[in-house]
C-alpha atoms as a PDB file:
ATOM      1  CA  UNK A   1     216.245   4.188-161.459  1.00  0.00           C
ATOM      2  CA  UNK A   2     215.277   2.176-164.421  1.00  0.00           C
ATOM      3  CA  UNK A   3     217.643   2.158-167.687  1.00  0.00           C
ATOM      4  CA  UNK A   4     217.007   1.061-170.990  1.00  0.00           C
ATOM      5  CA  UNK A   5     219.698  -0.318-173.162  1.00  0.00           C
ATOM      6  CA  UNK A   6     219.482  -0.261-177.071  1.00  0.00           C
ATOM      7  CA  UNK A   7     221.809  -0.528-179.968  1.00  0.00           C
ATOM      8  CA  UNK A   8     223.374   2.219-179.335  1.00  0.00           C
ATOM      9  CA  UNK A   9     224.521   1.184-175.605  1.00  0.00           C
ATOM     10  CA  UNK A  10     225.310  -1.916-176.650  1.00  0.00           C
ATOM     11  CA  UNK A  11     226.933  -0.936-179.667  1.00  0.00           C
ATOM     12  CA  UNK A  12     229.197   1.736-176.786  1.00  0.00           C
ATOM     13  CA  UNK A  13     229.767  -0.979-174.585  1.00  0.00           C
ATOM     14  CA  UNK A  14     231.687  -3.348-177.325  1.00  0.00           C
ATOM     15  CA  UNK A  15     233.700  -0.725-178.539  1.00  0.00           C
ATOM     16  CA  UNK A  16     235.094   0.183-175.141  1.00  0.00           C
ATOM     17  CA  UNK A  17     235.228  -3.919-174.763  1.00  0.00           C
ATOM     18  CA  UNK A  18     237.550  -3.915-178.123  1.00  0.00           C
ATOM     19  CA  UNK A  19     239.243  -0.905-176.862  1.00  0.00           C
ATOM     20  CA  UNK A  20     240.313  -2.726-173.592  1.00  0.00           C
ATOM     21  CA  UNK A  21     241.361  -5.967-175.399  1.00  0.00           C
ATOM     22  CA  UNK A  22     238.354  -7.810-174.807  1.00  0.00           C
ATOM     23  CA  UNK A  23     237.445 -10.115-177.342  1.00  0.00           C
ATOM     24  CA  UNK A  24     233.785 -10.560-176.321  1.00  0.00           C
ATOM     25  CA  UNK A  25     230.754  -8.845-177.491  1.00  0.00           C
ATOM     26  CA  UNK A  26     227.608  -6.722-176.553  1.00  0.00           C
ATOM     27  CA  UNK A  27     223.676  -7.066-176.632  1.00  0.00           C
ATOM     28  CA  UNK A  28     220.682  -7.036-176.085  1.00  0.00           C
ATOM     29  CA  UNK A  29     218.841 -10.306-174.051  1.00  0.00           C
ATOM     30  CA  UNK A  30     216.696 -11.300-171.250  1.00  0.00           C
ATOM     31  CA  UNK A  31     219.088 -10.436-168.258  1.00  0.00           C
ATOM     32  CA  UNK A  32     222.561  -9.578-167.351  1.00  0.00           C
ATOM     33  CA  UNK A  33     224.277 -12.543-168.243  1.00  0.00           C
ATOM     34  CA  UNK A  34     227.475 -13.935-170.594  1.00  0.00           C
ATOM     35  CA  UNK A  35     227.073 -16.481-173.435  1.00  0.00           C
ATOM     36  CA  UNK A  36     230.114 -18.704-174.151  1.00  0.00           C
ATOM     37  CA  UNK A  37     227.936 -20.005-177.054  1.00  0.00           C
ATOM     38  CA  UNK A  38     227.914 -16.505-178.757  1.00  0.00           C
ATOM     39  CA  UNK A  39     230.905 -15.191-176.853  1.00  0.00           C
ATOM     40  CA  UNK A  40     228.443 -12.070-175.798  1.00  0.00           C
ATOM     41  CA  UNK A  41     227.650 -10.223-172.915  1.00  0.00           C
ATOM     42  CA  UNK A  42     223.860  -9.915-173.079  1.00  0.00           C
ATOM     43  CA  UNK A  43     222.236  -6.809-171.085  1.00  0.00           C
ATOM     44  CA  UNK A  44     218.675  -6.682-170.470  1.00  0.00           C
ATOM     45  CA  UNK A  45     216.202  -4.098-172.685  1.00  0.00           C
ATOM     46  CA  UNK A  46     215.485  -2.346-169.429  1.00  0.00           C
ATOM     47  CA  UNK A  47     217.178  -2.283-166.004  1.00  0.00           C
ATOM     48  CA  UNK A  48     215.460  -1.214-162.338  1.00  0.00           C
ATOM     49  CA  UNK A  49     218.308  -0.341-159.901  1.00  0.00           C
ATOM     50  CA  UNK A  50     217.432  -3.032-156.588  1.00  0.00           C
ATOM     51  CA  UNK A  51     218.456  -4.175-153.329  1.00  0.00           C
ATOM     52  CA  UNK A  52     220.946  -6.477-155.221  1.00  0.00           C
ATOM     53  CA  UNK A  53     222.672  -3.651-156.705  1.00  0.00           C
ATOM     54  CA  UNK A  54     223.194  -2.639-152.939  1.00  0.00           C
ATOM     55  CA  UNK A  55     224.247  -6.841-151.816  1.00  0.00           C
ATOM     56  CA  UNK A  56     226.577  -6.957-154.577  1.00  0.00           C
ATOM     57  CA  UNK A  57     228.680  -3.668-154.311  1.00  0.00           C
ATOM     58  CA  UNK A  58     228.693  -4.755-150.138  1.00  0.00           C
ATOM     59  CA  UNK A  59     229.827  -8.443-151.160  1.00  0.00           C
ATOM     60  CA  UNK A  60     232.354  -7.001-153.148  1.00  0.00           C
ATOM     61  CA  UNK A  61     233.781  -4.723-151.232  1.00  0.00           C
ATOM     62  CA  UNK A  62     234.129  -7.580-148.318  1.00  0.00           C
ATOM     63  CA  UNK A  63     236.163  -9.463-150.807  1.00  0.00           C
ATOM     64  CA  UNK A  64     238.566  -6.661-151.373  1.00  0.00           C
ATOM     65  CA  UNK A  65     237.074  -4.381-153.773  1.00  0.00           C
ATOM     66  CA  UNK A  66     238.061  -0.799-153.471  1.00  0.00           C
ATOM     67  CA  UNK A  67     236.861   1.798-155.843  1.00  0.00           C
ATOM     68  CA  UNK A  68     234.710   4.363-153.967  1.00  0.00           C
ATOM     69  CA  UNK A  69     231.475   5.481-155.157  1.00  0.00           C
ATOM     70  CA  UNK A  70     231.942   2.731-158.332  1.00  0.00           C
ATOM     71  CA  UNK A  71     228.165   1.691-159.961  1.00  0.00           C
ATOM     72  CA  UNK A  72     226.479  -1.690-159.716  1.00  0.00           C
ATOM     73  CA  UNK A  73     225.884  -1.294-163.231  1.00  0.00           C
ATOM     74  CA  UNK A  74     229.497  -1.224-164.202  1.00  0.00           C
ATOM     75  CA  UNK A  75     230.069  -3.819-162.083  1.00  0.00           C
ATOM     76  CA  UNK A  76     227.810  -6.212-163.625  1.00  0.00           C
ATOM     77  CA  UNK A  77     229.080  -5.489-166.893  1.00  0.00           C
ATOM     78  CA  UNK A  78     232.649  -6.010-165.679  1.00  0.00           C
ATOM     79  CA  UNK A  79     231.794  -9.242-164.133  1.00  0.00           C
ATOM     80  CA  UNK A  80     229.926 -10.735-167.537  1.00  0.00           C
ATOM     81  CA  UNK A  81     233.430  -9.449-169.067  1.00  0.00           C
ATOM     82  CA  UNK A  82     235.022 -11.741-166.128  1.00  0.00           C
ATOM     83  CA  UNK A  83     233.048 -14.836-167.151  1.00  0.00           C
ATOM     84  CA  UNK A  84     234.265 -14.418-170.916  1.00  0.00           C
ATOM     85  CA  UNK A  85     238.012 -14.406-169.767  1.00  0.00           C
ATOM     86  CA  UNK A  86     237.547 -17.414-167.047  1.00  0.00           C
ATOM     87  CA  UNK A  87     235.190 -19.328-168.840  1.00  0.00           C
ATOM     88  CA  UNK A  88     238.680 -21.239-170.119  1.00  0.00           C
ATOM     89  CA  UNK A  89     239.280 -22.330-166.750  1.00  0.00           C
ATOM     90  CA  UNK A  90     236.377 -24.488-166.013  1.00  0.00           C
ATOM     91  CA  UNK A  91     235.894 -27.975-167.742  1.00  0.00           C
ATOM     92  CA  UNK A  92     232.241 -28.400-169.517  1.00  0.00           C
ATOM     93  CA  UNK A  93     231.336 -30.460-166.472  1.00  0.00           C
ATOM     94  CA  UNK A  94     232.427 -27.952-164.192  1.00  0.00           C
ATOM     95  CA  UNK A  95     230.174 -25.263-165.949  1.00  0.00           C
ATOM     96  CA  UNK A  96     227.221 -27.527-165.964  1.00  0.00           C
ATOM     97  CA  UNK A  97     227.676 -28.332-162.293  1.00  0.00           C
ATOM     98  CA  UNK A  98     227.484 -24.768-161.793  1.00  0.00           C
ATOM     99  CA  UNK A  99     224.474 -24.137-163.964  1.00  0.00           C
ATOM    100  CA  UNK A 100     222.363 -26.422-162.530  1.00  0.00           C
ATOM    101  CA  UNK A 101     223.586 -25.272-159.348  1.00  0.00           C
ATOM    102  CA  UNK A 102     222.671 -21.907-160.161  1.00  0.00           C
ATOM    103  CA  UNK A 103     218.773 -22.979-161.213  1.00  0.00           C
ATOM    104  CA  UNK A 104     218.624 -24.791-157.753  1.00  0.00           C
ATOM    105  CA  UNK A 105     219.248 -21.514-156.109  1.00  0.00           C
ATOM    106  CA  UNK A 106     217.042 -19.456-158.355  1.00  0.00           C
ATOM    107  CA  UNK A 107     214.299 -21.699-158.143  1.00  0.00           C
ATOM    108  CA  UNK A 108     213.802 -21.281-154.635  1.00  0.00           C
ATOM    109  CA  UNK A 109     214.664 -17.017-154.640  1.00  0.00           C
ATOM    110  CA  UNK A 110     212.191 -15.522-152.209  1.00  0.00           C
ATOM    111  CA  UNK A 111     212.355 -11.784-150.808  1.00  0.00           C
ATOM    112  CA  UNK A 112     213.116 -13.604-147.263  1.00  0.00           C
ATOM    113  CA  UNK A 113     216.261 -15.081-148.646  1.00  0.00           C
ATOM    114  CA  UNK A 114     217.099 -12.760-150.881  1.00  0.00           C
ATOM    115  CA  UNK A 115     220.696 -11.935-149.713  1.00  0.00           C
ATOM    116  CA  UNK A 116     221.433 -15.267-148.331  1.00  0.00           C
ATOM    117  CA  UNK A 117     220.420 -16.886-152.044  1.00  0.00           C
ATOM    118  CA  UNK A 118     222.198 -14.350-153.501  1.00  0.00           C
ATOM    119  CA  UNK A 119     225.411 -14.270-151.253  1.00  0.00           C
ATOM    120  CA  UNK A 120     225.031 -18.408-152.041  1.00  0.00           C
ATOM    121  CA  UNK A 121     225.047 -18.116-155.691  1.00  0.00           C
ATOM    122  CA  UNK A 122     228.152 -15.446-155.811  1.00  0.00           C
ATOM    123  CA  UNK A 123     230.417 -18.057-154.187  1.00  0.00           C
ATOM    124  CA  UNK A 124     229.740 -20.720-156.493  1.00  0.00           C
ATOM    125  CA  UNK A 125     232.821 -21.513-158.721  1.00  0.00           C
ATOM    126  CA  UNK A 126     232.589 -19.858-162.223  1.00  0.00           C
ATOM    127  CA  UNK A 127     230.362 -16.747-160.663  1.00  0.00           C
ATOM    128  CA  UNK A 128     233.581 -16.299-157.561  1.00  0.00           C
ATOM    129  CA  UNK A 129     235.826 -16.443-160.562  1.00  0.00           C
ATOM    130  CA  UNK A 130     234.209 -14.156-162.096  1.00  0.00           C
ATOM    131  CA  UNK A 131     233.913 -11.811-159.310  1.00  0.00           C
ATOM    132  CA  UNK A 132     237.772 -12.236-158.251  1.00  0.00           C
ATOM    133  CA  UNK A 133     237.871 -11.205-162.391  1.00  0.00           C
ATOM    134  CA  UNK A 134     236.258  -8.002-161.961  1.00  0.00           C
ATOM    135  CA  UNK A 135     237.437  -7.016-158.218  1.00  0.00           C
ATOM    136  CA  UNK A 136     240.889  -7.192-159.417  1.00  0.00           C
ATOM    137  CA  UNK A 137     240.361  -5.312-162.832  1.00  0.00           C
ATOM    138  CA  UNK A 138     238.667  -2.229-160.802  1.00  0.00           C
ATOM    139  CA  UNK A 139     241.453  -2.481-158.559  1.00  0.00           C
ATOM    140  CA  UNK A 140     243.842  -2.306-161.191  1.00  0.00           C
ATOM    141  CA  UNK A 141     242.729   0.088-164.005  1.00  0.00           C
ATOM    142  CA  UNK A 142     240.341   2.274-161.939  1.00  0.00           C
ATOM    143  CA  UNK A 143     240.415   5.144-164.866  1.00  0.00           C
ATOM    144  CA  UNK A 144     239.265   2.732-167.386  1.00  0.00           C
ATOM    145  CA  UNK A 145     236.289   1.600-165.135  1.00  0.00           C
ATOM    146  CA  UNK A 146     235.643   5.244-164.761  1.00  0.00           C
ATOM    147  CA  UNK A 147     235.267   5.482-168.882  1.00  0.00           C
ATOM    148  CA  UNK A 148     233.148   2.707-168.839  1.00  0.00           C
ATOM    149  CA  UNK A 149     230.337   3.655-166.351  1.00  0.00           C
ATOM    150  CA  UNK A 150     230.698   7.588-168.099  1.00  0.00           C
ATOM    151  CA  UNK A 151     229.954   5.589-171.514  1.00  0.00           C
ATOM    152  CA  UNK A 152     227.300   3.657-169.885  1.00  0.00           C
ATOM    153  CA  UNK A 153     225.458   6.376-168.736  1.00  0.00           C
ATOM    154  CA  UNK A 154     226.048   8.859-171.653  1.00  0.00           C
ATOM    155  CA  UNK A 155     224.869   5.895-173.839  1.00  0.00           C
ATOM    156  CA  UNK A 156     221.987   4.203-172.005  1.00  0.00           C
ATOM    157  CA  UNK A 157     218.530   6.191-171.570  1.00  0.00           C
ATOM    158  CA  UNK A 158     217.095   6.752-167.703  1.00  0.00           C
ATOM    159  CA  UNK A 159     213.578   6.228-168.088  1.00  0.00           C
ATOM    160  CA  UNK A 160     212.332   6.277-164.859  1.00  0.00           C
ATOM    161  CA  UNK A 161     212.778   5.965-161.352  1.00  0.00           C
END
């Protein structure tokens, strides 16, 4: 499935973020990721469901995860959310260690290694924080992360397969 995102998604996504007593916000960038420089979670134009969707919801779930049936897509959003409230946690050389850690990984992705890269690159401190972050809040307040993915998808435009 492939979604596209646009201001209105974004614009849904923040004000269930404010709602929730999140101070971060919402938009539009290059990939699923959080800024600490604009204190943002970015989402990408368009989104293809993958194999990492299926990795990430398993990896999770191994880790103690356990809302049935719960979307990848709301759990990437929840886990940007986790980096903006652990971000405080990490020193700026612990964050830098981690980004340059992260490249390393990235930079040698191949379909071969796919899960093992991947399964790497979740354990590394600030993205296992972040993680442990969003496993606990779907544990916890499994009606709200039912709102969110219902926003998500009333919000966000499927525009293929």
């Amino acid at each position: 499935m492939i979604i596209s995102f646009d201001k209105n998604s974004t614009s849904a996504v923040r004000s269930w973020l404010r709602r929730n007593g999140f101070n971060c916000g919402c938009g539009i960038g290059h990939s699923f990721c959080y800024s600490p420089d604009t204190h943002r979670i970015e989402v990408p134009k368009t989104y293809k469901t993958n194999i990492l969707d299926t990795y990430l919801i398993e990896y999770l779930s191994d880790k103690g995860m356990k809302c049935e049936n719960i979307e990848a897509l709301t759990i990437t959003i929840l886990h940007e959310v986790g980096h903006s409230e652990t971000i405080r946690l990490f020193s700026e050389k612990e964050f830098q260690k981690d980004m340059e850690e992260k490249f390393r990984i990235e930079t040698k992705l191949t379909e071969k290694n796919l899960k093992e890269s991947n399964y790497k690159y979740w354990k590394l401190p600030t993205e296992n924080m972040a993680n442990n972050w969003a496993i606990n809040y779907i544990n916890t307040f499994p009606q709200k992360v039912e709102r969110l993915t219902k926003i998500l998808y009333r919000n966000c435009k499927i525009v293929g397969e």
